[in-house]
C-alpha atoms as a PDB file:
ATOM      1  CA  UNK A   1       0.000   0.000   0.000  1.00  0.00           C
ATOM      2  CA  UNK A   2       1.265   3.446  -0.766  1.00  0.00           C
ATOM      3  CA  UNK A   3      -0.662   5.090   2.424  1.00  0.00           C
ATOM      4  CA  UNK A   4      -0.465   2.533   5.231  1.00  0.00           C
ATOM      5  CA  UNK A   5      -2.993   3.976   8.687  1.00  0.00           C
ATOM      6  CA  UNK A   6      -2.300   1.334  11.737  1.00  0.00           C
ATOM      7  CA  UNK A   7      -4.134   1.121  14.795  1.00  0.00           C
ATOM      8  CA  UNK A   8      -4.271   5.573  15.068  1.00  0.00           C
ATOM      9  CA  UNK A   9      -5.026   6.634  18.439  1.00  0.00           C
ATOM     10  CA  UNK A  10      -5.791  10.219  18.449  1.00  0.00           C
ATOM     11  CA  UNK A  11      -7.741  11.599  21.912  1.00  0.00           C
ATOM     12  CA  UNK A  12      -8.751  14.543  24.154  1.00  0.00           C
ATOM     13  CA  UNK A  13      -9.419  15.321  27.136  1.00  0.00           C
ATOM     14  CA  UNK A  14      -9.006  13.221  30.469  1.00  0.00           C
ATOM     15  CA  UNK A  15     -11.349  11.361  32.534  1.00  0.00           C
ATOM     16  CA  UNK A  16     -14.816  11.494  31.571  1.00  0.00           C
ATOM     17  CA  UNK A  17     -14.034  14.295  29.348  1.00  0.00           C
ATOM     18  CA  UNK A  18     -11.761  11.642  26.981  1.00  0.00           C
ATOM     19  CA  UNK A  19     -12.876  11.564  23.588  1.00  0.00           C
ATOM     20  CA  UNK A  20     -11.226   9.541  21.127  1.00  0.00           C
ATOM     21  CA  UNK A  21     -10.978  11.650  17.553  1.00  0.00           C
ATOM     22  CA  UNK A  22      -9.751   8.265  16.172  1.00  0.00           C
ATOM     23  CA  UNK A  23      -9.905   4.715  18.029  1.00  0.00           C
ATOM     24  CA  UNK A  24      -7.365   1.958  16.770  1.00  0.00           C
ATOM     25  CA  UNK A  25      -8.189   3.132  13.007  1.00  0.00           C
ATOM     26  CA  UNK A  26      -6.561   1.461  10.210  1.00  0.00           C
ATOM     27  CA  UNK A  27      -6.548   1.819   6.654  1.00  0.00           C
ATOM     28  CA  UNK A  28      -4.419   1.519   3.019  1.00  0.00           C
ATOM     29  CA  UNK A  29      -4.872   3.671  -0.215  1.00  0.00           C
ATOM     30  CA  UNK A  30      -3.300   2.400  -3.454  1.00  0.00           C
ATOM     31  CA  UNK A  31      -0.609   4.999  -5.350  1.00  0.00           C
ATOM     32  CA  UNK A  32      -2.810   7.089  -7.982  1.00  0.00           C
ATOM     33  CA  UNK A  33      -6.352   6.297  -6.481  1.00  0.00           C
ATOM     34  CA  UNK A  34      -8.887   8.945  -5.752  1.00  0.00           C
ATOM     35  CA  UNK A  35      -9.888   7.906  -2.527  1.00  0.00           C
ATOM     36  CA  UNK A  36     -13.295   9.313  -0.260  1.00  0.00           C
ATOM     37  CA  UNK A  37     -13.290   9.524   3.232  1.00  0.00           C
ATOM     38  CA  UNK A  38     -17.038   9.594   4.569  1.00  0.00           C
ATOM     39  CA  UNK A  39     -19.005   9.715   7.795  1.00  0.00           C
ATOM     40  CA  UNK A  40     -21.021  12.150  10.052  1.00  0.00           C
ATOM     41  CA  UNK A  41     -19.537  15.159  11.714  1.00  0.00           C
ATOM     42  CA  UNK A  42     -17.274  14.252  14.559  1.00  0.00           C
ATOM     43  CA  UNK A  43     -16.329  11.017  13.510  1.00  0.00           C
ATOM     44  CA  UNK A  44     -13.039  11.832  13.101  1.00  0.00           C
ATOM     45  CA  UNK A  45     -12.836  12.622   9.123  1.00  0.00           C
ATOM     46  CA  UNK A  46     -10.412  15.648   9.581  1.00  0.00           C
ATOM     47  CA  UNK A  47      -8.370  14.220  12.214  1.00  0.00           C
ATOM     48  CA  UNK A  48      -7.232  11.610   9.740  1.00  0.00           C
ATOM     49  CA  UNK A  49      -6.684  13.778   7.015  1.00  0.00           C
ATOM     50  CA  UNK A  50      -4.263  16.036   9.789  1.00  0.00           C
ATOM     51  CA  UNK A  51      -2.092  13.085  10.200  1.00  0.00           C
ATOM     52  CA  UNK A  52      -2.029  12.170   6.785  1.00  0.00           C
ATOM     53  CA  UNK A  53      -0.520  15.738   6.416  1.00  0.00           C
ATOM     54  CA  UNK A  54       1.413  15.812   8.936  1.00  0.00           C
ATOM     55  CA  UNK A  55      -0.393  18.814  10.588  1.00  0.00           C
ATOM     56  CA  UNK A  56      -1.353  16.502  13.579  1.00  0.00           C
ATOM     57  CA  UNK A  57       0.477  12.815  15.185  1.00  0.00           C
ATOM     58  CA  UNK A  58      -1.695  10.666  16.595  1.00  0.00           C
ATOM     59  CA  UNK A  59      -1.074   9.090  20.428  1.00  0.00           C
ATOM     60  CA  UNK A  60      -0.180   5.909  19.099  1.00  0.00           C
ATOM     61  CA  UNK A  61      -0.177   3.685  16.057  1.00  0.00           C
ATOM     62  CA  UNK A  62       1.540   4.513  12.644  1.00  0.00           C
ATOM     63  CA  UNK A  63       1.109   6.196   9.833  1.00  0.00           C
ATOM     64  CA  UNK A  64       3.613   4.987   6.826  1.00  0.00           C
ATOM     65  CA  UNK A  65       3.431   7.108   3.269  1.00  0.00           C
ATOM     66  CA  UNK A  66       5.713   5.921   0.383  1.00  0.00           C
ATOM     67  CA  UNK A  67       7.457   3.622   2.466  1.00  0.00           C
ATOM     68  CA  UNK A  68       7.977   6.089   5.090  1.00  0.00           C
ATOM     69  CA  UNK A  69       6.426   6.314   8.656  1.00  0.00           C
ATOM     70  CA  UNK A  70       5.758  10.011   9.519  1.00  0.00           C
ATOM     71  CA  UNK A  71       4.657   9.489  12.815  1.00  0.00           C
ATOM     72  CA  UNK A  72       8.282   9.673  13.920  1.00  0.00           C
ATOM     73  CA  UNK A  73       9.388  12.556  12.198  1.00  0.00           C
ATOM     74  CA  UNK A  74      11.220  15.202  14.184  1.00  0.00           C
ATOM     75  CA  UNK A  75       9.531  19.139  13.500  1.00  0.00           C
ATOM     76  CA  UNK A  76      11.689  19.852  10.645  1.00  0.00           C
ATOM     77  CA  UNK A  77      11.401  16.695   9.065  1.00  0.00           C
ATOM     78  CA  UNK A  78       7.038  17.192   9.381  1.00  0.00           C
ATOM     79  CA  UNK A  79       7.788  20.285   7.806  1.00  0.00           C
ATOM     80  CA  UNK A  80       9.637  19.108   4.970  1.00  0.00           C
ATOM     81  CA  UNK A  81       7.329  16.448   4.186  1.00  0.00           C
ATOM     82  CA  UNK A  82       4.164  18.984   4.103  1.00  0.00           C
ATOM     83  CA  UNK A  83       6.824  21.486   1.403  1.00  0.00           C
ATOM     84  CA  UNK A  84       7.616  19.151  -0.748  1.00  0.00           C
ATOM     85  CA  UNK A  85       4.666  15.532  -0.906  1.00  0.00           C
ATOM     86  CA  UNK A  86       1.474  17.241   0.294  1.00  0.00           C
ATOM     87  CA  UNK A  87      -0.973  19.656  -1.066  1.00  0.00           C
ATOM     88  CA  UNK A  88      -3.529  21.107   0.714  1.00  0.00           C
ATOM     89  CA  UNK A  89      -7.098  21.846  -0.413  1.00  0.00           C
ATOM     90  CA  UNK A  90      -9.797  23.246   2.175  1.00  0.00           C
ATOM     91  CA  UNK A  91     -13.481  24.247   1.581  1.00  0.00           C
ATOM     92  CA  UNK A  92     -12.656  27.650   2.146  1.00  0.00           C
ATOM     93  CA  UNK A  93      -9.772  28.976  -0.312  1.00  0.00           C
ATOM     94  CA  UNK A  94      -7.562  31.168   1.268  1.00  0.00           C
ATOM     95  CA  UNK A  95      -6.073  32.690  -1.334  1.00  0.00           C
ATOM     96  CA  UNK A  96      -4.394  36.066  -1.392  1.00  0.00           C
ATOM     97  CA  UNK A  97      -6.706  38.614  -2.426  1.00  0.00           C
ATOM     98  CA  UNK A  98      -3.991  40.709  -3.090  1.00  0.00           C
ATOM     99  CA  UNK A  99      -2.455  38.375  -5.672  1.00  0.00           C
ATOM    100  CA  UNK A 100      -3.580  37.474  -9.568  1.00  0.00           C
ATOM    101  CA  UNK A 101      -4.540  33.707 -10.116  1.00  0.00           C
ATOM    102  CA  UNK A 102      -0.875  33.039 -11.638  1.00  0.00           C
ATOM    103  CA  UNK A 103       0.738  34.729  -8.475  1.00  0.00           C
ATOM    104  CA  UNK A 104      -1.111  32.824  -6.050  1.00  0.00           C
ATOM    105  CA  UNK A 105       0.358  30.093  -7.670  1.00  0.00           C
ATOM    106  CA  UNK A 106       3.672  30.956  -8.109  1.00  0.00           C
ATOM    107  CA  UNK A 107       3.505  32.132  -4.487  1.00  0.00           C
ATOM    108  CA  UNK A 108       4.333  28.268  -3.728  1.00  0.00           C
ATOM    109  CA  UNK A 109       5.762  27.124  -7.022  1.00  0.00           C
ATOM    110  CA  UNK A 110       8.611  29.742  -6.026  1.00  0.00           C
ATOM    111  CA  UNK A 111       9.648  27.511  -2.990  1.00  0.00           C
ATOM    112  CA  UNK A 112       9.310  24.398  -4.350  1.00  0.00           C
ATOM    113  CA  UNK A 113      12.357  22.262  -5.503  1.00  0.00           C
ATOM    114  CA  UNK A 114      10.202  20.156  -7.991  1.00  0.00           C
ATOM    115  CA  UNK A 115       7.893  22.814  -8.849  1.00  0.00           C
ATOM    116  CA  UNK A 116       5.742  21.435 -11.875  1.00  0.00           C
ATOM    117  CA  UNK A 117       5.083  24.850 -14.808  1.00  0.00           C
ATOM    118  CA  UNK A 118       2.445  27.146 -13.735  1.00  0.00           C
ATOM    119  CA  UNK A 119       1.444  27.454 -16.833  1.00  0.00           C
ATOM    120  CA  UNK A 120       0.805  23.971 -17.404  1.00  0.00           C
ATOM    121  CA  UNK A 121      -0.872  23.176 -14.236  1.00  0.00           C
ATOM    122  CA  UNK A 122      -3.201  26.622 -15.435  1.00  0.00           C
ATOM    123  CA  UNK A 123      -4.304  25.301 -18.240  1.00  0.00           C
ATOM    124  CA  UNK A 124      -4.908  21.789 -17.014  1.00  0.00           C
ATOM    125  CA  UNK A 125      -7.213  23.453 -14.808  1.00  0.00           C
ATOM    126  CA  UNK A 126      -9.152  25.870 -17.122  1.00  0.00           C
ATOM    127  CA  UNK A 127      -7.816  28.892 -15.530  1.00  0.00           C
ATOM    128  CA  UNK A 128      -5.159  30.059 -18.205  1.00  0.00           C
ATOM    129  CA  UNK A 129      -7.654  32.675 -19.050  1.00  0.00           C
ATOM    130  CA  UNK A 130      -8.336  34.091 -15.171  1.00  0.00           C
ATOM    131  CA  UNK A 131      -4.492  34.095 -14.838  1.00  0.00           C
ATOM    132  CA  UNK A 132      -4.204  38.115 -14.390  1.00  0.00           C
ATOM    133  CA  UNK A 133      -7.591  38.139 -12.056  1.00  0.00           C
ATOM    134  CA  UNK A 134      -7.442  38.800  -8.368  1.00  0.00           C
ATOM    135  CA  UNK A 135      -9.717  36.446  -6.286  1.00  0.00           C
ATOM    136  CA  UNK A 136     -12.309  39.007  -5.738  1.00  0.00           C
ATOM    137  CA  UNK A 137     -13.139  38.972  -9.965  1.00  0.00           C
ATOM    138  CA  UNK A 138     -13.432  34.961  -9.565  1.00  0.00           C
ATOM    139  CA  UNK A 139     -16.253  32.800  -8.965  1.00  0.00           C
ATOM    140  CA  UNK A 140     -16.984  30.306  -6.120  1.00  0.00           C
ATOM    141  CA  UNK A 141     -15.538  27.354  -8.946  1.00  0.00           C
ATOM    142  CA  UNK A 142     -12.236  29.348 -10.109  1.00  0.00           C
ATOM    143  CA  UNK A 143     -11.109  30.205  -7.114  1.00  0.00           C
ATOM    144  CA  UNK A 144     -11.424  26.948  -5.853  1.00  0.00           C
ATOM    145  CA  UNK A 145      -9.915  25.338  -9.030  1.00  0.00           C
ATOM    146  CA  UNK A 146      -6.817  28.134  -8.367  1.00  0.00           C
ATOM    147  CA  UNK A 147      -6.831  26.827  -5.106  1.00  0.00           C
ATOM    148  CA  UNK A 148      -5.971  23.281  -6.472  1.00  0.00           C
ATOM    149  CA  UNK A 149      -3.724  25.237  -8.993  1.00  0.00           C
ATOM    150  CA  UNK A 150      -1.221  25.971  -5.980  1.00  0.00           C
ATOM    151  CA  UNK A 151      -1.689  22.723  -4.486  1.00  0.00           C
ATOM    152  CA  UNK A 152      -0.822  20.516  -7.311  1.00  0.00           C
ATOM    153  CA  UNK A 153       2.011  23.028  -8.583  1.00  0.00           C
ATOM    154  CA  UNK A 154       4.629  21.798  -5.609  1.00  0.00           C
ATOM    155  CA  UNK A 155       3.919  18.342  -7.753  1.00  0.00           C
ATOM    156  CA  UNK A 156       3.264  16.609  -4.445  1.00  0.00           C
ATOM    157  CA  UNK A 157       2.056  12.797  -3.780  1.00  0.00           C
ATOM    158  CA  UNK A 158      -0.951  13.103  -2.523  1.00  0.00           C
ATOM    159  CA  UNK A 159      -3.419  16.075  -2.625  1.00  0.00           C
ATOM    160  CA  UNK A 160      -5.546  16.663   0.400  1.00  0.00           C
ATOM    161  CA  UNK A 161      -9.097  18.087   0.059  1.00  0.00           C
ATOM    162  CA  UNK A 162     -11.094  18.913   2.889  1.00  0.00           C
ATOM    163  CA  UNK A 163     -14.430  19.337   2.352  1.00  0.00           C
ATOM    164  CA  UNK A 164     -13.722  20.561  -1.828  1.00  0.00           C
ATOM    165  CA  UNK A 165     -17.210  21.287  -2.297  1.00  0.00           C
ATOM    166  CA  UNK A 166     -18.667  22.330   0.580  1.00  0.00           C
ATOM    167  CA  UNK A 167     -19.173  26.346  -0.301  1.00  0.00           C
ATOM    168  CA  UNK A 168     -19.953  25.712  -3.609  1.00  0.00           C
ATOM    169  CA  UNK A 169     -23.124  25.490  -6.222  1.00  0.00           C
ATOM    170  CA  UNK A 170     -24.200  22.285  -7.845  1.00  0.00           C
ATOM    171  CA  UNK A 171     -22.804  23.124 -11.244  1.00  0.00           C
ATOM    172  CA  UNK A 172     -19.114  24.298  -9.425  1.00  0.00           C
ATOM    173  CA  UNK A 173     -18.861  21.346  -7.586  1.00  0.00           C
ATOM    174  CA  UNK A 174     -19.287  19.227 -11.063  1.00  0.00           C
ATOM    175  CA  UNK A 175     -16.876  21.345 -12.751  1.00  0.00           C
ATOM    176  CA  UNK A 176     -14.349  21.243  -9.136  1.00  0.00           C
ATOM    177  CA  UNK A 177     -14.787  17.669  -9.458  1.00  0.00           C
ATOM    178  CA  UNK A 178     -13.983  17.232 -13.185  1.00  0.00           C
ATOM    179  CA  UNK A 179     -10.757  18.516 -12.678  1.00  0.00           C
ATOM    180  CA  UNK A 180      -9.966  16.861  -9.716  1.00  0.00           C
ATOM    181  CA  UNK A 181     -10.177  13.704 -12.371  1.00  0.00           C
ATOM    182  CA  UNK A 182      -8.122  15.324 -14.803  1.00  0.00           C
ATOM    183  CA  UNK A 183      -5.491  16.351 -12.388  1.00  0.00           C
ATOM    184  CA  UNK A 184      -5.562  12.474 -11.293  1.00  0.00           C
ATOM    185  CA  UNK A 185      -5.238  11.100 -14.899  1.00  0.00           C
ATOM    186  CA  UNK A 186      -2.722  13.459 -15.764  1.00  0.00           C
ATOM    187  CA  UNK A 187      -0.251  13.853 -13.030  1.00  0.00           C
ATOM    188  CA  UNK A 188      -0.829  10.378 -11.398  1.00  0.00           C
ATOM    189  CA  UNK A 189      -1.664  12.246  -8.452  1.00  0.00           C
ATOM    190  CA  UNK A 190      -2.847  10.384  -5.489  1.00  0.00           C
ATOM    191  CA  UNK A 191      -6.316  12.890  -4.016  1.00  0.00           C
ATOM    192  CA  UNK A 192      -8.186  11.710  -0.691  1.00  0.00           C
ATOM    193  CA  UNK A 193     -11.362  13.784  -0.355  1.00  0.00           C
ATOM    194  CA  UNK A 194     -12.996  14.279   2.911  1.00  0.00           C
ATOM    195  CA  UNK A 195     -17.067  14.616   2.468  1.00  0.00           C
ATOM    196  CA  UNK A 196     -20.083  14.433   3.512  1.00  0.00           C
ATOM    197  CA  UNK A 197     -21.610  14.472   0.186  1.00  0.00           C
ATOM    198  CA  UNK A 198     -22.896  10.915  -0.117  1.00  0.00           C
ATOM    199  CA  UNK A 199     -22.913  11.171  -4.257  1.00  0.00           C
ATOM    200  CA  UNK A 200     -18.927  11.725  -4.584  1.00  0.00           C
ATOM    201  CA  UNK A 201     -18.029   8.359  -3.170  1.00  0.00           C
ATOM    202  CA  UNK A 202     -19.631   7.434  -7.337  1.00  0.00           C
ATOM    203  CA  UNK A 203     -16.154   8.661  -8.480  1.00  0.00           C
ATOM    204  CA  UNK A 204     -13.993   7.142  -6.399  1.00  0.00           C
ATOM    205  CA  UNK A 205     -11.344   4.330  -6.900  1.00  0.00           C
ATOM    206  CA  UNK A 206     -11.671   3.659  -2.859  1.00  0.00           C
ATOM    207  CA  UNK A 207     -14.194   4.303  -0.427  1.00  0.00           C
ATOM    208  CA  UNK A 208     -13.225   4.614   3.396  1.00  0.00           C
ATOM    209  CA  UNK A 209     -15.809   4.779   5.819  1.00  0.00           C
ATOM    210  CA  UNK A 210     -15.229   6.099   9.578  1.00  0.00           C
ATOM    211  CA  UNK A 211     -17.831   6.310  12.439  1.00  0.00           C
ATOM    212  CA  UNK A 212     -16.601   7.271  15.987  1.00  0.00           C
ATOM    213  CA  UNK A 213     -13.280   7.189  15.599  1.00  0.00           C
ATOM    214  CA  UNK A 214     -13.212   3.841  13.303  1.00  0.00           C
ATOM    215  CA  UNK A 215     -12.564   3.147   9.807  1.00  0.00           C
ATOM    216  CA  UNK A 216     -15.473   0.867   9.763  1.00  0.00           C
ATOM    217  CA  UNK A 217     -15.418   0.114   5.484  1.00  0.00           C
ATOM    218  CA  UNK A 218     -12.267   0.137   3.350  1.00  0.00           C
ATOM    219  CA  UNK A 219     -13.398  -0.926  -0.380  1.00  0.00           C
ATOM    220  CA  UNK A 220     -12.420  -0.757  -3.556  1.00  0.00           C
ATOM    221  CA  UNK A 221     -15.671   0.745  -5.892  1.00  0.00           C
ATOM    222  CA  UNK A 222     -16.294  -1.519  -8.305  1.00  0.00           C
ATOM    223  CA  UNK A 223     -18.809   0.802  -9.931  1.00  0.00           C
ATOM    224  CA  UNK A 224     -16.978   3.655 -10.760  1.00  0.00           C
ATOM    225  CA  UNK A 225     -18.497   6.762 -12.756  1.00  0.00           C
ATOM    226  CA  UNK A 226     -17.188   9.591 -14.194  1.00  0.00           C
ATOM    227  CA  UNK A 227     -18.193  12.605 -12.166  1.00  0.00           C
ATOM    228  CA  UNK A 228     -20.111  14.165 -15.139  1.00  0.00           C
ATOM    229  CA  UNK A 229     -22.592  11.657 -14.459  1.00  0.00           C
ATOM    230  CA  UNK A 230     -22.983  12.152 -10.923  1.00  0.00           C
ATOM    231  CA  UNK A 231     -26.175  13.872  -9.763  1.00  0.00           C
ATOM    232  CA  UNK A 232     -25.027  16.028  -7.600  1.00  0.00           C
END
């Protein structure tokens, strides 16, 4: 398995104000898949995808990506990891408003060792065209699609989305999700999406399933669709 989750412990609290975010969850994600993560509020969605970033450790239990076990890693080496094989995309897109499309890209791309063209990564996107637009002249969809712009740019492993969709219309989230399938075929990247949109899970290559604290269903879909046909 590419992404190897054993046994996670992540809790809060003491006594009988312990809660356990996740409780002895385990999972595995193939290289290249587009993998959801679903279940309710709570159930500790966004905890996993924290370790996975290496934004949060869990308490116990391991966490291996590539080969290598981040739960170990010293500050610096966290930080290193998150620069150069993560990208980050949250529901909200905290861009710069004071930047154009291209320079909120290039705002990472310019600190990245294996940077992939800006360019490129614009046009795979559909956003060539917004390139000299500041955030504020850019709809709920192109911001978020600039948003994946500069996290795909840094060329990581895996790209992280939290919640893609959430703040967006029906026909942005179709268009959102699109790309996220053309940024998957074309850059092999491996994308984990966080939801609680039911109708995603159509388009995924794995579905992982977590209720309090658990990873209760690990599959592979055998009924993929393409997210053009999803009803969403």
């Amino acid at each position: 398995m590419f992404i190897e989750v054993k046994n996670a412990v992540k809790k809060y609290g003491k006594g009988d104000a312990l809660v356990y975010a996740l409780n002895k969850a385990s999972a595995g994600i193939e290289e290249g898949e587009i993998c959801v993560i679903l279940g309710p509020s709570g159930s500790g969605k966004s905890t996993l995808l924290n370790i996975l970033g290496g934004l949060d450790s869990p308490d116990s239990g391991s966490v291996t990506i590539d080969g290598k076990e981040i739960t170990g890693l010293k500050p610096k080496q966290l930080t290193e990891y998150r620069r150069t094989d993560v990208g980050f995309v949250f529901q909200f897109y905290n861009l710069i408003p004071d930047l154009t499309v291209r320079e909120n890209i290039e705002v990472v791309s310019d600190i990245t060792p294996n940077a992939l063209d800006t360019d490129g990564v614009m046009k795979a996107l559909g956003i060539d065209k917004y390139k000299t637009r500041f955030p504020r002249e850019l709809s709920g969809g192109q911001q978020q699609r600039t948003a994946i712009g500069r996290a795909l740019v840094k060329n990581p492993k895996i790209l992280l989305c939290d919640e893609l969709t959430g703040a967006l219309d029906s026909k942005s989230s179709a268009a959102v999700l699109e790309y996220i399938e053309k940024v998957n075929e074309e850059y092999g990247t491996t994308v984990i999406i966080i939801t609680h949109n039911e109708d995603i899970r159509f388009m995924a290559d794995r579905i992982i399933r977590i209720k309090d604290g658990k990873v209760v269903l690990n599959e592979k879909n055998k009924n993929k669709i393409p997210s053009e046909k999803i009803a969403l």
